[in-house]
Protein backbone atom coordinates (compact mmCIF):
# COMPACT_ATOMS: atom_id res chain seq x y z
CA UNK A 1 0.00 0.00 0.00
CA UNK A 2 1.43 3.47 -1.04
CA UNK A 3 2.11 5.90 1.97
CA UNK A 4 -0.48 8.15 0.36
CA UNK A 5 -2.99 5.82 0.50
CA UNK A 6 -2.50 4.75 3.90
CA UNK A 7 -2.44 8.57 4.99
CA UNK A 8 -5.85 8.57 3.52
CA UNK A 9 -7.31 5.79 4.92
CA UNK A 10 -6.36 6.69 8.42
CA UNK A 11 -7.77 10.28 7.66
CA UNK A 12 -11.09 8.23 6.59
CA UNK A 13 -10.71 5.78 10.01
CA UNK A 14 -10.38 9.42 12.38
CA UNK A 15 -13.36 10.99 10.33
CA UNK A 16 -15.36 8.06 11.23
CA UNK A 17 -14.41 7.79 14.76
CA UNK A 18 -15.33 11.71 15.11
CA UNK A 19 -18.78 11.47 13.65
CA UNK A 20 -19.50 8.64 16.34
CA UNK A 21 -18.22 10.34 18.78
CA UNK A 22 -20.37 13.43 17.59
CA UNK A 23 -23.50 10.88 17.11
CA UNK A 24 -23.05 9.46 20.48
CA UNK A 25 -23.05 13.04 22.27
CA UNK A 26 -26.34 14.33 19.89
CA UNK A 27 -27.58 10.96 20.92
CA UNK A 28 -26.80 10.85 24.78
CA UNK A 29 -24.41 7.95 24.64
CA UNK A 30 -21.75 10.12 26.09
CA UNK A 31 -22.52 12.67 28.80
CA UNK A 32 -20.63 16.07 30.44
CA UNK A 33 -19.51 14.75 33.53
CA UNK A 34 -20.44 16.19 36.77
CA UNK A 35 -18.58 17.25 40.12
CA UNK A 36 -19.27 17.76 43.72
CA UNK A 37 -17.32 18.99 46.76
CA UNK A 38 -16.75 15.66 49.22
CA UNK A 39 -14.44 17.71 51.72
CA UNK A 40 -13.94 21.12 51.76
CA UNK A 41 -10.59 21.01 53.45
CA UNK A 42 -8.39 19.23 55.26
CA UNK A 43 -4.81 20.33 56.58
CA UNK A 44 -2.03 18.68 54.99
CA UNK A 45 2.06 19.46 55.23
CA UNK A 46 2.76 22.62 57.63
CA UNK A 47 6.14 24.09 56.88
CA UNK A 48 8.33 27.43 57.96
CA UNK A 49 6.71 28.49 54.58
CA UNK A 50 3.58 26.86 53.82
CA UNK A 51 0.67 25.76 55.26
CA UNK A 52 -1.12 22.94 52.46
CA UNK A 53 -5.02 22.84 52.32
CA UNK A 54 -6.23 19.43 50.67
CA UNK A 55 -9.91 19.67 49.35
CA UNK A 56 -11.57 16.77 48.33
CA UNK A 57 -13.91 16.34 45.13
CA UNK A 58 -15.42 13.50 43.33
CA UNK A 59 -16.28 13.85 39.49
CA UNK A 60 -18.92 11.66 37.98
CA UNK A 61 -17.74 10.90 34.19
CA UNK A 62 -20.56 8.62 32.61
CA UNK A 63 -18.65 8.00 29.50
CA UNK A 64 -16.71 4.57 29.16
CA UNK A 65 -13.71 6.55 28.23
CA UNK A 66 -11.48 8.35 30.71
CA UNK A 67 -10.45 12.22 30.55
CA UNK A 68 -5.94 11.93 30.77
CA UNK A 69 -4.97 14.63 28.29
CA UNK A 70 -2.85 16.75 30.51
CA UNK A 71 -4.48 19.45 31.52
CA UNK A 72 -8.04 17.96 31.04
CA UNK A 73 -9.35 18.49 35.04
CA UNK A 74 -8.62 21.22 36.88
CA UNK A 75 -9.92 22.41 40.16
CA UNK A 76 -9.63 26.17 41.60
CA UNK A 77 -9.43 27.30 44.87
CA UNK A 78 -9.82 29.78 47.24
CA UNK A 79 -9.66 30.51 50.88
CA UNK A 80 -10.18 33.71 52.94
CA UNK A 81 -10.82 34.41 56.57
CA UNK A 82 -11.83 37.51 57.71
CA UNK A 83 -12.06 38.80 54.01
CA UNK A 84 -8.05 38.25 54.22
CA UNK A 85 -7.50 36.00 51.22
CA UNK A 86 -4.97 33.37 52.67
CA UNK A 87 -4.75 30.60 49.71
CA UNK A 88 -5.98 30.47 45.95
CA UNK A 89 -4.53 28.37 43.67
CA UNK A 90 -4.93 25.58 40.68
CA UNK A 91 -4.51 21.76 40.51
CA UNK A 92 -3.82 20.68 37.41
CA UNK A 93 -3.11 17.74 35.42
CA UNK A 94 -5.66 15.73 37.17
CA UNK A 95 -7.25 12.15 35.35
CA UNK A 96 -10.59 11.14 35.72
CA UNK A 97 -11.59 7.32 34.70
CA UNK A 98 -14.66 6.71 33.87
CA UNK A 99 -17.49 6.22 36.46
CA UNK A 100 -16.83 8.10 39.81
CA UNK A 101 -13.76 9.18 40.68
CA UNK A 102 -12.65 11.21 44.02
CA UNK A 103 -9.91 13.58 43.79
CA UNK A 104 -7.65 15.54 46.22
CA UNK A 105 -6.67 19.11 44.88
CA UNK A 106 -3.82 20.79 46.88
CA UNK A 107 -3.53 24.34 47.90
CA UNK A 108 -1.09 26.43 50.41
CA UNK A 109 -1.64 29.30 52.54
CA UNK A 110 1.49 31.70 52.54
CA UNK A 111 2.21 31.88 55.99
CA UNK A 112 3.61 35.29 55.45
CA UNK A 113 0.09 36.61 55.20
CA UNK A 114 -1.23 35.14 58.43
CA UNK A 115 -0.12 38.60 59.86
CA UNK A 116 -2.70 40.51 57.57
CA UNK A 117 -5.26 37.91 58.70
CA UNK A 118 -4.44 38.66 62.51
CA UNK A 119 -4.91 42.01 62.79
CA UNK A 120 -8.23 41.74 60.94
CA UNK A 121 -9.11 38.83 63.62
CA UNK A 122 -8.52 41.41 66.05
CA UNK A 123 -10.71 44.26 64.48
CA UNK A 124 -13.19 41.73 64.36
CA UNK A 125 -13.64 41.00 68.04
CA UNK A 126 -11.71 37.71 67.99
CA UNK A 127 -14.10 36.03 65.68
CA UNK A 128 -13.28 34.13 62.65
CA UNK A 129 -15.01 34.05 59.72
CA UNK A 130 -14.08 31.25 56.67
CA UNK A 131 -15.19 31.02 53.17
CA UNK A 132 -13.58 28.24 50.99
CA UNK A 133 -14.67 28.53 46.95
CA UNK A 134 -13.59 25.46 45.16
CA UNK A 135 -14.59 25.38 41.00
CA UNK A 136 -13.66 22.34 38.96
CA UNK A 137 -13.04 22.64 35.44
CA UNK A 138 -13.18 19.74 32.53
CA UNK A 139 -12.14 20.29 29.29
CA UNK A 140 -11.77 17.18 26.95
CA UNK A 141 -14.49 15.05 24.91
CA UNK A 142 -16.88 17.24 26.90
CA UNK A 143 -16.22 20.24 28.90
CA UNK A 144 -17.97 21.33 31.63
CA UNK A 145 -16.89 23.64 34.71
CA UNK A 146 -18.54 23.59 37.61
CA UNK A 147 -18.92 26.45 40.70
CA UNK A 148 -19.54 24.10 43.72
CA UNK A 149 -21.04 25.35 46.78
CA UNK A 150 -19.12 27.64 48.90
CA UNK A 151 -18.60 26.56 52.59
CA UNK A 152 -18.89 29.37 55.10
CA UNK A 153 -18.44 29.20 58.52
CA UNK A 154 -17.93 31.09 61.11
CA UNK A 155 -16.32 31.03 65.06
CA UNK A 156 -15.20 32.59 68.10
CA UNK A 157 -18.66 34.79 67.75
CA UNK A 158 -19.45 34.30 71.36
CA UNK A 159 -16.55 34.87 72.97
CA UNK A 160 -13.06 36.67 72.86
CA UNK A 161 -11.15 34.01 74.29
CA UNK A 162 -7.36 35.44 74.08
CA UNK A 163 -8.33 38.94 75.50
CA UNK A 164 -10.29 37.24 77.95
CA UNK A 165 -7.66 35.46 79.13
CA UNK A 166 -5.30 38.86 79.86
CA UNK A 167 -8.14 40.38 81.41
CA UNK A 168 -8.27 37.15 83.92
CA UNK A 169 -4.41 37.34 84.32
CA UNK A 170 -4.82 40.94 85.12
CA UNK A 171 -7.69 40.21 87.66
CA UNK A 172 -5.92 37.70 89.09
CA UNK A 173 -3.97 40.86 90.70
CA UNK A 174 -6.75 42.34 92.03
CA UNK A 175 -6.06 42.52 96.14
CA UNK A 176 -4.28 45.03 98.72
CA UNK A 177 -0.10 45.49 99.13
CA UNK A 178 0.53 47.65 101.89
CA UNK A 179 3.80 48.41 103.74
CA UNK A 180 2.90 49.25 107.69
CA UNK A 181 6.66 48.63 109.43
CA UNK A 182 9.41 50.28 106.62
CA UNK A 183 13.28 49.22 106.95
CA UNK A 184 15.41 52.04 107.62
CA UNK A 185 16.99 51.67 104.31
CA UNK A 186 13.19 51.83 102.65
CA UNK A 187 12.27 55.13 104.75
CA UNK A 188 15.79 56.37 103.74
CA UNK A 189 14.81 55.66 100.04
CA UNK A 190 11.40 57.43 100.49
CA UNK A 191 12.89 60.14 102.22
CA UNK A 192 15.33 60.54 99.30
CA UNK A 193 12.98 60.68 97.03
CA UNK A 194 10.69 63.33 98.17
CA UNK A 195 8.01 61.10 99.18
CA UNK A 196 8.25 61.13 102.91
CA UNK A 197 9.83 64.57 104.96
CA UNK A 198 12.70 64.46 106.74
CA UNK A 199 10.56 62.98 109.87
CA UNK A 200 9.49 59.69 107.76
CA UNK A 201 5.67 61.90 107.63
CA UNK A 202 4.54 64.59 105.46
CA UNK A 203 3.12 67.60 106.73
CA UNK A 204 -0.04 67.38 108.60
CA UNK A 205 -0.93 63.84 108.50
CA UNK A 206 -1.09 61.68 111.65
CA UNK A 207 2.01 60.39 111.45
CA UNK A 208 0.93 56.82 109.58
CA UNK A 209 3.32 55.51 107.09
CA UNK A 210 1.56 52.99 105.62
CA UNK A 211 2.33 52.72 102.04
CA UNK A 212 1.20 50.86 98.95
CA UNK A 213 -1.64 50.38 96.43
CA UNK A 214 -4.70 48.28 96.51
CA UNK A 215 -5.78 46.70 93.22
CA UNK A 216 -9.48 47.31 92.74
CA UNK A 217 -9.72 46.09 89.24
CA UNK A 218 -8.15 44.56 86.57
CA UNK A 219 -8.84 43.52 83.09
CA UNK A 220 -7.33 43.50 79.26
CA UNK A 221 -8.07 45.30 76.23
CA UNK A 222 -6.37 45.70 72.21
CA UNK A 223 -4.60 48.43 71.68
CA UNK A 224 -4.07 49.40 67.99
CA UNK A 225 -3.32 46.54 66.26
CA UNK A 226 -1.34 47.31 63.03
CA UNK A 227 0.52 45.44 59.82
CA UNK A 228 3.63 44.68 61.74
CA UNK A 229 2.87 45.41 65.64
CA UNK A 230 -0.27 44.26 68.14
CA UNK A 231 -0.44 46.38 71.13
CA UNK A 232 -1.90 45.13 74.37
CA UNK A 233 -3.16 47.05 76.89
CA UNK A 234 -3.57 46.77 80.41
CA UNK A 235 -5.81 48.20 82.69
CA UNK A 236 -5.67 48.82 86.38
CA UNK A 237 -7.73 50.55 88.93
CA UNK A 238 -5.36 51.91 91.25
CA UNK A 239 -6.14 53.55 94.56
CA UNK A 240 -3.99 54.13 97.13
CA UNK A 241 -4.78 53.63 100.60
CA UNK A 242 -2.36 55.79 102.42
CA UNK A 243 -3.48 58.25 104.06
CA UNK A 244 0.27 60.49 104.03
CA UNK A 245 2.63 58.84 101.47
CA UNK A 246 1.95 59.38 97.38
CA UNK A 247 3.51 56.44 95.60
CA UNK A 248 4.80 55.73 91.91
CA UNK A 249 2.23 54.87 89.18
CA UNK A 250 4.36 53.56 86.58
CA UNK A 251 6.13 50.19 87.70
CA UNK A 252 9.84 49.91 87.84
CA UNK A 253 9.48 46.53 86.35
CA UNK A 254 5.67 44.80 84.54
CA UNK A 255 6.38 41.26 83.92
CA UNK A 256 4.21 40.08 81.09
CA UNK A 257 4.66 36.41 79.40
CA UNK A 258 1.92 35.17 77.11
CA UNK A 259 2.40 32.15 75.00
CA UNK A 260 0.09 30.45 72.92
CA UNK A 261 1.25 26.63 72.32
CA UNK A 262 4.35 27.74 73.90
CA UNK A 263 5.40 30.06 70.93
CA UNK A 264 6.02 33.24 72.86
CA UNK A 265 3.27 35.61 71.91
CA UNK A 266 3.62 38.81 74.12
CA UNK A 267 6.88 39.17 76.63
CA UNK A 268 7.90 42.28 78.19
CA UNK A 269 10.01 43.94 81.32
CA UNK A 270 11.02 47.40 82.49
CA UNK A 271 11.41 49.84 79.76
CA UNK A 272 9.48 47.01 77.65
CA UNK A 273 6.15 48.70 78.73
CA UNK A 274 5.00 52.26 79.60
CA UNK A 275 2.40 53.85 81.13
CA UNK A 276 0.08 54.93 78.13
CA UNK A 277 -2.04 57.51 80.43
CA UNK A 278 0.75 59.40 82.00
CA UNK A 279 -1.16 62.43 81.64
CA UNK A 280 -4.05 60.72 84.82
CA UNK A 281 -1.20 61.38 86.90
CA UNK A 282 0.60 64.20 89.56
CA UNK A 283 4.35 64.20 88.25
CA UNK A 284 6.67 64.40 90.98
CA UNK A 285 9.52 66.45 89.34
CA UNK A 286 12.20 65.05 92.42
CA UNK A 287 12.23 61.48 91.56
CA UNK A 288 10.59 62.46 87.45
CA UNK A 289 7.83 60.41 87.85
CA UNK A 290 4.23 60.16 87.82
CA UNK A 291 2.45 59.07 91.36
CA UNK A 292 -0.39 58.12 92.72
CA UNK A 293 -1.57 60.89 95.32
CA UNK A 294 -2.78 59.62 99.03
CA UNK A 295 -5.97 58.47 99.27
CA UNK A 296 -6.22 58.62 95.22
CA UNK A 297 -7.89 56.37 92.51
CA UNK A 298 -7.16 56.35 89.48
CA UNK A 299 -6.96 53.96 86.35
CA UNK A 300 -3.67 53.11 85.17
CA UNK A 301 -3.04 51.97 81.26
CA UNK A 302 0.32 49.85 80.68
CA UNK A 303 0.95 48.97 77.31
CA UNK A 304 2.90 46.36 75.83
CA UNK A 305 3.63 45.36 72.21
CA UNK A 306 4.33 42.37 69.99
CA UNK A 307 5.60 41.67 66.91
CA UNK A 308 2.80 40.11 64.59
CA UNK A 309 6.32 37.96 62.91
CA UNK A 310 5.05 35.54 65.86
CA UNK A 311 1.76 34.81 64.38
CA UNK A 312 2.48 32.63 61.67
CA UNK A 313 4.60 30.06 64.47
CA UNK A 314 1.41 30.33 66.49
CA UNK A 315 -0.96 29.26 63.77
CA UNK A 316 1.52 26.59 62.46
CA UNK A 317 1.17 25.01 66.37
CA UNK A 318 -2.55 24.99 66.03
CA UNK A 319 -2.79 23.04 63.29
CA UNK A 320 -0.45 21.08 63.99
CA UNK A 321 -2.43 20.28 67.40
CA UNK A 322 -5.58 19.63 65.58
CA UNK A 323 -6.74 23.14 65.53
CA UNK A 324 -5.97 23.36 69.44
CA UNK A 325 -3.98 25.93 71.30
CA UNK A 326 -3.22 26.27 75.05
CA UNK A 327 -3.64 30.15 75.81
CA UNK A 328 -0.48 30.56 79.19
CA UNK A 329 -0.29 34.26 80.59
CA UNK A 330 1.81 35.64 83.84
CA UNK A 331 1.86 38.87 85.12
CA UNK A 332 3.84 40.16 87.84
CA UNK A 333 3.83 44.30 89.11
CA UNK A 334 7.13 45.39 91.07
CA UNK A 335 6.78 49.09 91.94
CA UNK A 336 10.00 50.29 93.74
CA UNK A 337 11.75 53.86 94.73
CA UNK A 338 15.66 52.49 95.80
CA UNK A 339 15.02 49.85 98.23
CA UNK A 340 11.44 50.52 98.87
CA UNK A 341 9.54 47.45 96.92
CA UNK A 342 6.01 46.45 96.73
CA UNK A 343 5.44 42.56 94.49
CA UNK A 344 2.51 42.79 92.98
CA UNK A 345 1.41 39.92 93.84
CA UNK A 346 4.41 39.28 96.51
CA UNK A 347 6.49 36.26 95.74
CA UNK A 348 5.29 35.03 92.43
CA UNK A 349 3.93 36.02 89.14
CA UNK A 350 -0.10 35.51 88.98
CA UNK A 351 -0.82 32.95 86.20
CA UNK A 352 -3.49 31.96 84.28
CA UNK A 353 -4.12 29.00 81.71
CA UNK A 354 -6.76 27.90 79.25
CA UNK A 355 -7.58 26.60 75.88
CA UNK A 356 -9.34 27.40 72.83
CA UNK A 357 -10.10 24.87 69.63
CA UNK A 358 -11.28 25.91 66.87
CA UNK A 359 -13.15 23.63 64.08
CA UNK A 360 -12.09 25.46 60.43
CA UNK A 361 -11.25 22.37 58.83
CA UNK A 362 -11.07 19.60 61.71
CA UNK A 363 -14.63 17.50 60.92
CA UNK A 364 -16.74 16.99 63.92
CA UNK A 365 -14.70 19.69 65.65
CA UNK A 366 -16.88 22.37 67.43
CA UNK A 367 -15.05 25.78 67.94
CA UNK A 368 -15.17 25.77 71.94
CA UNK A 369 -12.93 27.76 74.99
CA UNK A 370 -12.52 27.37 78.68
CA UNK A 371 -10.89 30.59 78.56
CA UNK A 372 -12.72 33.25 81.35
CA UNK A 373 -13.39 30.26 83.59
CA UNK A 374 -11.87 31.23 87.09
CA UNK A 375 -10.53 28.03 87.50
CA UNK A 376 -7.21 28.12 85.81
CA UNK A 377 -6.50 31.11 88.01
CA UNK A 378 -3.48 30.89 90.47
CA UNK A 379 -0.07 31.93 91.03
CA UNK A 380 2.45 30.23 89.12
CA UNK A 381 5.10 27.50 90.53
């Protein structure tokens, strides 16, 4: 047989198979496949990096031929939370045998953008909202695309667990720290400082020198919370119940240590924090700082910052821990003028400890906190 004639003859042999293949779609005999969303998400490899999403789909393709031509399947995908858009990505290169077929498209969050995500989990009252929108495409014998249903959730809208659990930290102070028999080398200091006269009394009063605050209140809020920085802020109801002896306002040390999952979240001491309301208070120009007059009271506002770099290693540890975090604060006040010191509380930091779960893509998983239960209150070991 001549090479032209066999050219033609396989010409004639793809002409026919075309027309059947034309006849059997006018006809019915081969279908457009359809597609469905079997898992929204599930978390897959967590990296420095990367944090994969695997969503699940199964494609129904009726024909008794299978769709392999490269890039015949493809499935789109994207995930935001708290309008932040996290992941969106293709999967390519996907075959689908004939009958029904599950498939497992793969999709990363950039971990870098966790911090975006963060601050607008903050501005939103600690609540979380998700949407996932995953579209397959098939383009072969039969194309078809379809827009499955978006999954929406949302959690945390009932509660504000990691503020909460400052504000029970800060509580947790709440209490009276008085000084009734001073040293001679803490009268000396006071003295020195312009707090006491010469006599260990100021003018006029009855010659007490009881000194120290008493904690009324204490609780937790955000401070501005911004693309690099989170700023926490805590509050204090100071009053002090001397009756002759104004005291300082701003501690010489606040020790703050907040971990979530043990990834060091906020940490701060000394010139780590300020007082963020200096202006509540009487400056006394000897010692060039702000006190707390007798018999005042008067809130005080420390604030302390951290670096939103620490947010992707905290959501890395959730997921890792099944969507789970442990939630570990401490917070110790030491006011001091030279070697007058009140501990605030004395000894040891106050602690407190809860947890938090969240159920974004753990099935059966309901999002859930013990956080603001007075239990996990005490004073750490």
């Amino acid at each position: 047989m001549s090479r032209r004639r066999a050219v033609l003859k396989a010409v004639a042999v793809l002409v026919v198979f075309v027309a059947a293949i034309a006849l059997a779609l006018v006809t019915g005999l081969l279908g457009a496949p359809s597609a469905g969303i079997e898992d929204v998400g599930d978390w897959g490899t967590v990296t420095e990096e990367r944090t994969e999403v695997i969503t699940t789909l199964w494609v129904e393709n009726p024909n008794p031929i299978g769709l392999s031509l490269g890039d015949s399947v493809a499935v789109d995908y994207r995930l935001q939370m708290n309008d932040v858009e996290l992941a969106e990505g293709t999967t390519q290169g996907i075959n689908v045998r004939p009958g029904n077929n599950t498939i497992e498209a793969s999709t990363s969050i950039h971990n870098e953008q966790l911090s975006a995500w963060w601050v607008a989990f903050v501005e939103n009252n600690e609540t979380i909202d998700i949407r996932a929108e995953p579209t397959v495409r098939i383009d072969g014998l039969v194309s078809t695309a379809a827009d499955l249903p978006s999954y929406e959730t949302t959690g945390l809208s009932d509660s504000t667990p990691i503020v909460t659990s400052f504000s029970k930290v800060a509580s947790g102070l709440e209490g009276q720290y008085t000084l009734s028999d001073l040293t001679s080398s803490q009268r000396d200091s006071l003295v020195g400082s312009g707090l006491l006269d010469a006599n260990g009394v100021l003018p006029g009063s009855d010659g007490s020198t009881t000194v120290g605050y008493e904690i009324r209140r204490g609780w937790a809020t955000w401070g501005d919370v911004a693309e690099n920085t989170t700023t926490l802020r805590l509050h204090f109801q100071l009053h002090n119940p001397s009756e002759t002896v104004p005291v300082p306002a701003e501690p010489e040390n606040l020790g703050v240590d907040i971990a979530m999952n043990d990834v060091e979240m906020f940490s701060a001491r000394g010139a780590d924090t300020s007082l963020a309301n200096p202006g509540d208070f009487t400056l006394r120009e000897s010692i060039d700082r702000r006190v707390l007059m007798p018999g005042e009271t008067t809130e005080a506002v420390y604030a302390v910052e951290m670096d939103n770099d620490r947010i992707d290693e905290w959501f890395r540890s959730h997921v890792r821990q099944d969507e789970r975090t442990e939630v570990r604060t401490e917070l110790q006040l030491v006011f001091s003028v030279g070697d007058f010191t009140v501990d605030v509380p004395e000894e040891k930091p106050a602690g407190y400890t809860c947890n938090l779960q969240t159920g974004i893509f753990v099935d059966g998983q309901e999002t859930d906190t013990t956080c603001g239960e007075a239990s996990s209150l005490g004073a750490t070991g």
